[in-house]
Protein backbone atom coordinates (compact mmCIF):
# COMPACT_ATOMS: atom_id res chain seq x y z
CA UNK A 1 -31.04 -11.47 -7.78
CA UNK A 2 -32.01 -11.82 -4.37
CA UNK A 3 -29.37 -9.87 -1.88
CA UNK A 4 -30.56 -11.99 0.93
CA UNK A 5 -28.66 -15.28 1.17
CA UNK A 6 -30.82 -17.16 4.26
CA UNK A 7 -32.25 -16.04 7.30
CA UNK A 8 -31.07 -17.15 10.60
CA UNK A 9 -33.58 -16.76 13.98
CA UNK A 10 -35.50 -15.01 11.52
CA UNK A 11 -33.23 -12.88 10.60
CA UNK A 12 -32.26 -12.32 6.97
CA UNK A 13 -28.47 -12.91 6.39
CA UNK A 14 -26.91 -11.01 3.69
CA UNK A 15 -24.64 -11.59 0.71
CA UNK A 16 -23.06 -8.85 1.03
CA UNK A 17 -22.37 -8.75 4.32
CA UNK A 18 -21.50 -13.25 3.56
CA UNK A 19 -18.66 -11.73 1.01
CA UNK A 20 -17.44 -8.87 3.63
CA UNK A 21 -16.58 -11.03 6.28
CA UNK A 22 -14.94 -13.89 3.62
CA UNK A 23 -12.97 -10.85 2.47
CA UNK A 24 -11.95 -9.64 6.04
CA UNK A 25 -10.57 -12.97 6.97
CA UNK A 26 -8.60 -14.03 3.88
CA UNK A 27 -7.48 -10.69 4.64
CA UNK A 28 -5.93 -10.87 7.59
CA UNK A 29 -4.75 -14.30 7.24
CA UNK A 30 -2.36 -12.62 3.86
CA UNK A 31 -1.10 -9.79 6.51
CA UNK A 32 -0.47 -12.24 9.12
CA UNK A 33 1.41 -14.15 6.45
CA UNK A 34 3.53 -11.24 5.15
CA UNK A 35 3.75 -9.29 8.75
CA UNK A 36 5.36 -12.34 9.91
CA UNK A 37 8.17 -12.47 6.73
CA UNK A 38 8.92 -8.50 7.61
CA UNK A 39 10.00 -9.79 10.85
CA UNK A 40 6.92 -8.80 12.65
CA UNK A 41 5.02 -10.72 15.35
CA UNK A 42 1.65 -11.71 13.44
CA UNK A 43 -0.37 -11.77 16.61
CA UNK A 44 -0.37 -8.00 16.28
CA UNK A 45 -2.63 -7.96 12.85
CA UNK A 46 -5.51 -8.81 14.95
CA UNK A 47 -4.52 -6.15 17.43
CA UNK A 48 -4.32 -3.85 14.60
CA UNK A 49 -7.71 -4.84 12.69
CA UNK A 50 -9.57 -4.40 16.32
CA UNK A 51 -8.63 -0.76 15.90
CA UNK A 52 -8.81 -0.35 11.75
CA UNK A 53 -12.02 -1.91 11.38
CA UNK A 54 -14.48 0.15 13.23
CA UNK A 55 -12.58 3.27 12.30
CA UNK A 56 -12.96 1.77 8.23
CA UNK A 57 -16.77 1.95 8.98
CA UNK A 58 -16.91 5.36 10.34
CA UNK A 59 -14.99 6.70 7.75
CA UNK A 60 -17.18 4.72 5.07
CA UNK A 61 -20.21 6.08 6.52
CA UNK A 62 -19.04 9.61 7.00
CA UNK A 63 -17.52 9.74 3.54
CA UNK A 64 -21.06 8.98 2.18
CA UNK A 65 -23.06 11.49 4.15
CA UNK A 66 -20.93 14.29 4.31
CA UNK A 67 -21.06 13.91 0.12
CA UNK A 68 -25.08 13.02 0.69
CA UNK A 69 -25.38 16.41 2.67
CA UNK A 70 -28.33 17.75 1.47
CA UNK A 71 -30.60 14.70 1.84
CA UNK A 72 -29.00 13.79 5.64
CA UNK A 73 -29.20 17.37 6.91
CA UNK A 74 -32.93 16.93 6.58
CA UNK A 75 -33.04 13.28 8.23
CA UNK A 76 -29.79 13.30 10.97
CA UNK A 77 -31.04 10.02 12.15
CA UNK A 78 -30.49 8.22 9.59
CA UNK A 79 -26.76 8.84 9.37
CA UNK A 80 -26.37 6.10 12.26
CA UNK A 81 -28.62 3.65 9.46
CA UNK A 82 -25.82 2.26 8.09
CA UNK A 83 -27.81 -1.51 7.56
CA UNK A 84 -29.85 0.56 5.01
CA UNK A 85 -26.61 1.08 2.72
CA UNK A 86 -24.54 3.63 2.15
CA UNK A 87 -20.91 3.29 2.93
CA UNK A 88 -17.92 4.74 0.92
CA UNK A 89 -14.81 3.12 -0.23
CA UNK A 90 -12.88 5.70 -0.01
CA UNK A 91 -13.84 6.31 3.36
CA UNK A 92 -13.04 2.94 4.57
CA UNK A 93 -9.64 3.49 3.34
CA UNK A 94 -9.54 6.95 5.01
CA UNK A 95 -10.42 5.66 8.10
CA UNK A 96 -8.11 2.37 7.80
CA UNK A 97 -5.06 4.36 7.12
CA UNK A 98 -5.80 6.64 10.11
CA UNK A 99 -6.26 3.38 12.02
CA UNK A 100 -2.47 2.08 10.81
CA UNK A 101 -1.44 5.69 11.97
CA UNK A 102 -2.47 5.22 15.23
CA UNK A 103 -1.39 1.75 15.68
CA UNK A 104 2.01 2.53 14.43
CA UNK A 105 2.66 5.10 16.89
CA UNK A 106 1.26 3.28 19.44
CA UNK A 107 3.18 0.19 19.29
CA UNK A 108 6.31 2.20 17.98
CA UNK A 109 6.52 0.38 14.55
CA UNK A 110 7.12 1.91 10.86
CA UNK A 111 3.75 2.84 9.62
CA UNK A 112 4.53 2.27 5.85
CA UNK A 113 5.34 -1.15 6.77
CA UNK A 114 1.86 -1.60 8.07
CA UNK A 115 0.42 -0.10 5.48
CA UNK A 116 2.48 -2.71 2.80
CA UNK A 117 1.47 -4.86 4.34
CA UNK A 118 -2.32 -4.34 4.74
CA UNK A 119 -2.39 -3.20 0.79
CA UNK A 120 -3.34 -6.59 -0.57
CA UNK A 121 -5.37 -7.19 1.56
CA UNK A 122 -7.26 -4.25 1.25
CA UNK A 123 -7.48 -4.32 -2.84
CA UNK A 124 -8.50 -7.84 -2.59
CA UNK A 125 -11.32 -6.75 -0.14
CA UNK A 126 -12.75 -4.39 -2.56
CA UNK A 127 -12.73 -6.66 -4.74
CA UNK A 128 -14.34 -9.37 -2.99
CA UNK A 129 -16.93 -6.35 -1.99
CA UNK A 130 -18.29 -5.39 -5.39
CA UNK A 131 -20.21 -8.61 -5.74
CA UNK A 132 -22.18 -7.47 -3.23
CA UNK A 133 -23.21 -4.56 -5.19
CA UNK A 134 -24.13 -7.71 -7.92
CA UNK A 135 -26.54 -8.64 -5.45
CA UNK A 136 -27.53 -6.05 -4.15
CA UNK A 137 -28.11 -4.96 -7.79
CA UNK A 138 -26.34 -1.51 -7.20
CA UNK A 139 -22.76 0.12 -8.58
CA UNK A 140 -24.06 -0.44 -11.99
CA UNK A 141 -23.35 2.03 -14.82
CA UNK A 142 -25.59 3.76 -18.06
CA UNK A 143 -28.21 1.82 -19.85
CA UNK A 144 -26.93 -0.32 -22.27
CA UNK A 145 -29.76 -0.86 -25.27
CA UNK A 146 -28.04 -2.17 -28.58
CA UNK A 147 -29.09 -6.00 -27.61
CA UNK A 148 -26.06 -7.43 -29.03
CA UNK A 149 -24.43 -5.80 -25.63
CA UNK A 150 -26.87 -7.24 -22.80
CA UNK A 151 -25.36 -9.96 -21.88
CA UNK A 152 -23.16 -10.76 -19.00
CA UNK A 153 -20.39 -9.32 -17.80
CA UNK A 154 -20.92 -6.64 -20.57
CA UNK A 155 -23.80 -5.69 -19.24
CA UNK A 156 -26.48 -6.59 -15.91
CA UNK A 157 -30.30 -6.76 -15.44
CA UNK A 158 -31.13 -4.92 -12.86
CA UNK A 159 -34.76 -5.75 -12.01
CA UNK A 160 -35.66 -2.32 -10.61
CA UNK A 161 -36.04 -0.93 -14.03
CA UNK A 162 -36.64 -3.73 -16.10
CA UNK A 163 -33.02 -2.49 -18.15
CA UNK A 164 -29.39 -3.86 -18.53
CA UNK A 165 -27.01 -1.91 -16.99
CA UNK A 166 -23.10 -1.42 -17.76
CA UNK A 167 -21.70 -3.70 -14.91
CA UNK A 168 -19.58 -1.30 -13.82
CA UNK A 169 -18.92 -3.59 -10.54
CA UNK A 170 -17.85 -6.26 -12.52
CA UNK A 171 -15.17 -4.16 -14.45
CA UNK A 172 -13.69 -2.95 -10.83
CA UNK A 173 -13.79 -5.89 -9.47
CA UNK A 174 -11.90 -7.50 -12.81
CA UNK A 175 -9.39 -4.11 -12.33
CA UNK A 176 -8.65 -4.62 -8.55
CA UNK A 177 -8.05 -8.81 -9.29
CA UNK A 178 -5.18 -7.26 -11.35
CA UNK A 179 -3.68 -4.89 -9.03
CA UNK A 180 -3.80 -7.56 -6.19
CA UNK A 181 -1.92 -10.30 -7.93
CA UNK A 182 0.36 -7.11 -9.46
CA UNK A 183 0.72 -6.16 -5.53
CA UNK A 184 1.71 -10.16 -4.64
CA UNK A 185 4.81 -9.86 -7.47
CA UNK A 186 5.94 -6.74 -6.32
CA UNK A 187 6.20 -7.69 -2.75
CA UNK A 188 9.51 -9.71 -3.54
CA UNK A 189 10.89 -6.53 -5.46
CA UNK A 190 10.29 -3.71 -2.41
CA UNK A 191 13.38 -1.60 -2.45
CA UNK A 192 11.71 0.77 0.35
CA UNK A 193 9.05 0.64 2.63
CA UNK A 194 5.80 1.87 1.29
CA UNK A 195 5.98 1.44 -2.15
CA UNK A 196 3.40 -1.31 -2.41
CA UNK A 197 1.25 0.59 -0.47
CA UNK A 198 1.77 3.84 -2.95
CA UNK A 199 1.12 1.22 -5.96
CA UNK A 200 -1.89 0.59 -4.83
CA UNK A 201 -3.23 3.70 -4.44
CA UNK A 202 -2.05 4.80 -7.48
CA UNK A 203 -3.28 1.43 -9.47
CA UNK A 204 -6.31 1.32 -7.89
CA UNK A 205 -6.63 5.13 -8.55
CA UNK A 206 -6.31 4.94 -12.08
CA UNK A 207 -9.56 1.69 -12.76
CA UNK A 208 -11.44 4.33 -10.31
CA UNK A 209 -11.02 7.35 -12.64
CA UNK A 210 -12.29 5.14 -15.73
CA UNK A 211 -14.90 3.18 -13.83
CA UNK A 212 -16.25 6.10 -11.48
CA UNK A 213 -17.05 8.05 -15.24
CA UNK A 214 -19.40 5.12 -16.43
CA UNK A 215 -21.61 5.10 -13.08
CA UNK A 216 -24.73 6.17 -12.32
CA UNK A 217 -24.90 6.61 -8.69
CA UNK A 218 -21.71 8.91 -7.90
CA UNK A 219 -21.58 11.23 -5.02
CA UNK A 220 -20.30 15.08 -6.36
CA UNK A 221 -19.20 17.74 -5.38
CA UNK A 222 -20.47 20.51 -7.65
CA UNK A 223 -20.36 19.45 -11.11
CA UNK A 224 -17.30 17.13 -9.80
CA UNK A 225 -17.51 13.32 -9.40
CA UNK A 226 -16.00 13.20 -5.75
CA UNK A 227 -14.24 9.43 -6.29
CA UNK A 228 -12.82 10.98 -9.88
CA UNK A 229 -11.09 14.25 -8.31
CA UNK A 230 -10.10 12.17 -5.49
CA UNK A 231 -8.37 9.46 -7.40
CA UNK A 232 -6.82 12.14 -9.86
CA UNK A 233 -5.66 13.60 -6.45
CA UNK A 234 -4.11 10.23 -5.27
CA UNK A 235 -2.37 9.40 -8.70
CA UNK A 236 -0.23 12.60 -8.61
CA UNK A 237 0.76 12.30 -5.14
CA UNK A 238 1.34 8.15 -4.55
CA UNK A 239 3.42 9.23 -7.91
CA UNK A 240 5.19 12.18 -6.18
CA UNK A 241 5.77 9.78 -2.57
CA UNK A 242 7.33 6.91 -4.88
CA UNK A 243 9.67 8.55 -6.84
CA UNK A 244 11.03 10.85 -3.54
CA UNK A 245 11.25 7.40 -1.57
CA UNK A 246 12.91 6.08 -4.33
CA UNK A 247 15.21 8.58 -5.05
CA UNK A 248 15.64 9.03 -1.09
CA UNK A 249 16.89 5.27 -1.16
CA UNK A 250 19.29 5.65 -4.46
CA UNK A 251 20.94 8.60 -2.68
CA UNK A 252 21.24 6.01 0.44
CA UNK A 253 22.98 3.58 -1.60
CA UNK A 254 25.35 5.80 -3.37
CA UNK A 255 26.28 7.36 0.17
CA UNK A 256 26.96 3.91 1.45
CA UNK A 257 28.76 2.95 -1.85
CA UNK A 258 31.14 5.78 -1.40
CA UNK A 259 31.55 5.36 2.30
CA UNK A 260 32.23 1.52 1.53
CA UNK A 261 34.81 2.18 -1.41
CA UNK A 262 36.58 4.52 1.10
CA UNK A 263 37.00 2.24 3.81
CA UNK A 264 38.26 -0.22 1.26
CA UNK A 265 41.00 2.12 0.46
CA UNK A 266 41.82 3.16 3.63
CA UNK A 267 41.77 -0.34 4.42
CA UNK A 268 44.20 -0.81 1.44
CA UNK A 269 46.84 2.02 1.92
CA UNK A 270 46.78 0.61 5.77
CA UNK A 271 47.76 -2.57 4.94
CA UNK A 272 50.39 -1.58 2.30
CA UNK A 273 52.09 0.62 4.76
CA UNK A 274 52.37 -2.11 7.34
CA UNK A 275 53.79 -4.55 4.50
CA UNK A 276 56.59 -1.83 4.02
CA UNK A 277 57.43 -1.38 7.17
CA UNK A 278 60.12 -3.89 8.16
CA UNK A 279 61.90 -3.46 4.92
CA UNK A 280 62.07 0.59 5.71
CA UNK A 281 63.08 -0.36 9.08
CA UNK A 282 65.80 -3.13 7.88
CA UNK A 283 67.26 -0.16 5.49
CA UNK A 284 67.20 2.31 8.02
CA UNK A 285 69.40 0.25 10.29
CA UNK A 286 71.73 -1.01 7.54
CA UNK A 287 72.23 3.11 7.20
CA UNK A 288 72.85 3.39 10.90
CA UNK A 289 75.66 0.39 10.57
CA UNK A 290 77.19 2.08 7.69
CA UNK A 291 77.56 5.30 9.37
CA UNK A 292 78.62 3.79 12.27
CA UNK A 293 81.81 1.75 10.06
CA UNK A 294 82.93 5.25 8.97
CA UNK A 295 82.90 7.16 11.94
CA UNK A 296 84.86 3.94 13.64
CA UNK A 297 87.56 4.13 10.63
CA UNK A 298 87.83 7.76 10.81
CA UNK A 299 88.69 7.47 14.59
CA UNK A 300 91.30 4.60 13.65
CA UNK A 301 92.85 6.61 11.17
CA UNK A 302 93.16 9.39 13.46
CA UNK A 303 94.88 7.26 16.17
């Protein structure tokens, strides 16, 4: 498969780099789309991605050689050679969420809105993104040689070494297409701010720990995968954020259940006392009248 799609002034024009930029902008059109039914201006996406998106790329790129230590220690220029591959999911998503930080602050919005509302996006990115390892014939998995299995998308010939491949690129790719249209339904069941973001991490988490164990190519740390602890790290603690936001939001409701069933019954005993009022005040007089008749005979009598 040839990675380059067509050269333009002679220069060669990537797939990858084709299926990046198609991702970015369906992208942003979905957070424009849902930043705009939060009750946010959607001109400020753009604002936002003009900060995100460079700091997504330094955070790809640093993920990948700080994990790549030993061979960029020894070559320090090529850490800026980021045309020659080697950029890190995670990392973009690292950097992105530091980006969303910044922005929030900056322009004094809730940050786990932003980050709901960049989470689709951002799964259907990677997505979008592992065909380019197809082309680039890279993010494939162990050699697959029972014959009945090499065919695609079970398997993928990768021409370097004449072998099929487990398309492990194909199976993430399959995984995050699930969590994105998963992400879409849950968007009209939000009960707090956050929570689709924390589903994705967590979703996208838990393909990464199965998919990241079939690869050939992962970065470690020791005898660690890094993406596998990572993910394992992300799956207990998205868990851990939902369920406190949740249960931060149930304790909300039953405060403002009992603070509403309260005023209802103040509301209540106030309006039953002002109902009784003119009868007590009739009887109260009739006493006064009665009274009055005695003491007025008694004086007669006396007389």
């Amino acid at each position: 498969m040839n990675p380059i799609a067509f050269h333009l002034l002679g220069r060669p024009i990537y797939w990858y780099g084709i299926i990046i930029a198609v991702g970015v902008l369906v992208g942003i059109y979905l957070a424009m789309r849902y930043a705009k039914k939060l009750g946010y201006d959607p001109d400020m996406i753009i604002d936002f991605c003009l900060i995100a998106i460079p700091l997504a790329i330094v955070g790809a790129r640093l993920y990948y050689v700080v994990f790549s230590w030993n061979y960029y220690s020894k070559n320090l220029l090529d850490i800026i050679k980021i045309w020659e591959g080697g950029l890190a999911l995670y990392g973009a998503v690292i950097g992105g969420v530091a980006g969303a930080y910044i922005f929030a602050r900056k322009g004094k919005i809730s940050f786990w809105d932003l980050c709901d509302i960049f989470a689709p996006s951002l799964i259907l990115g990677q997505a979008l993104g592992r065909w380019g390892n197809f082309f680039n014939q890279e993010a494939y998995g162990y050699a697959i040689n029972n014959p009945s299995w090499q065919w695609f998308p079970a398997a993928v010939y990768i021409d370097a070494n004449s072998q099929w491949h487990m398309a492990t690129f194909f199976y993430e790719s399959m995984w995050n297409f699930a969590v994105f249209f998963f992400l879409l339904y849950y968007k009209r069941k939000r009960k707090k701010s956050g929570e689709i973001f924390l589903l994705y991490l967590i979703l996208y988490s838990v393909g990464r720990v199965v998919i990241e164990g079939l690869r050939t190519d992962s970065l470690y740390l020791g005898s660690f995968r890094v993406s596998q602890l990572l993910s394992g790290i992300l799956i207990v603690a998205g868990t851990a954020f939902f369920i406190a936001r949740r249960k931060k939001e149930d304790s909300l409701a039953i405060i403002s259940d009992l603070e509403e069933t309260v005023a209802n019954a103040q509301a209540v005993e106030e309006e039953s006392l002002d109902e009784n009022s003119p009868a007590d005040q009739h009887e109260v007089n009739s006493e006064e009248i009665d009274i009055n008749k005695i003491d007025t005979e008694k004086d007669n009598k006396m007389e």
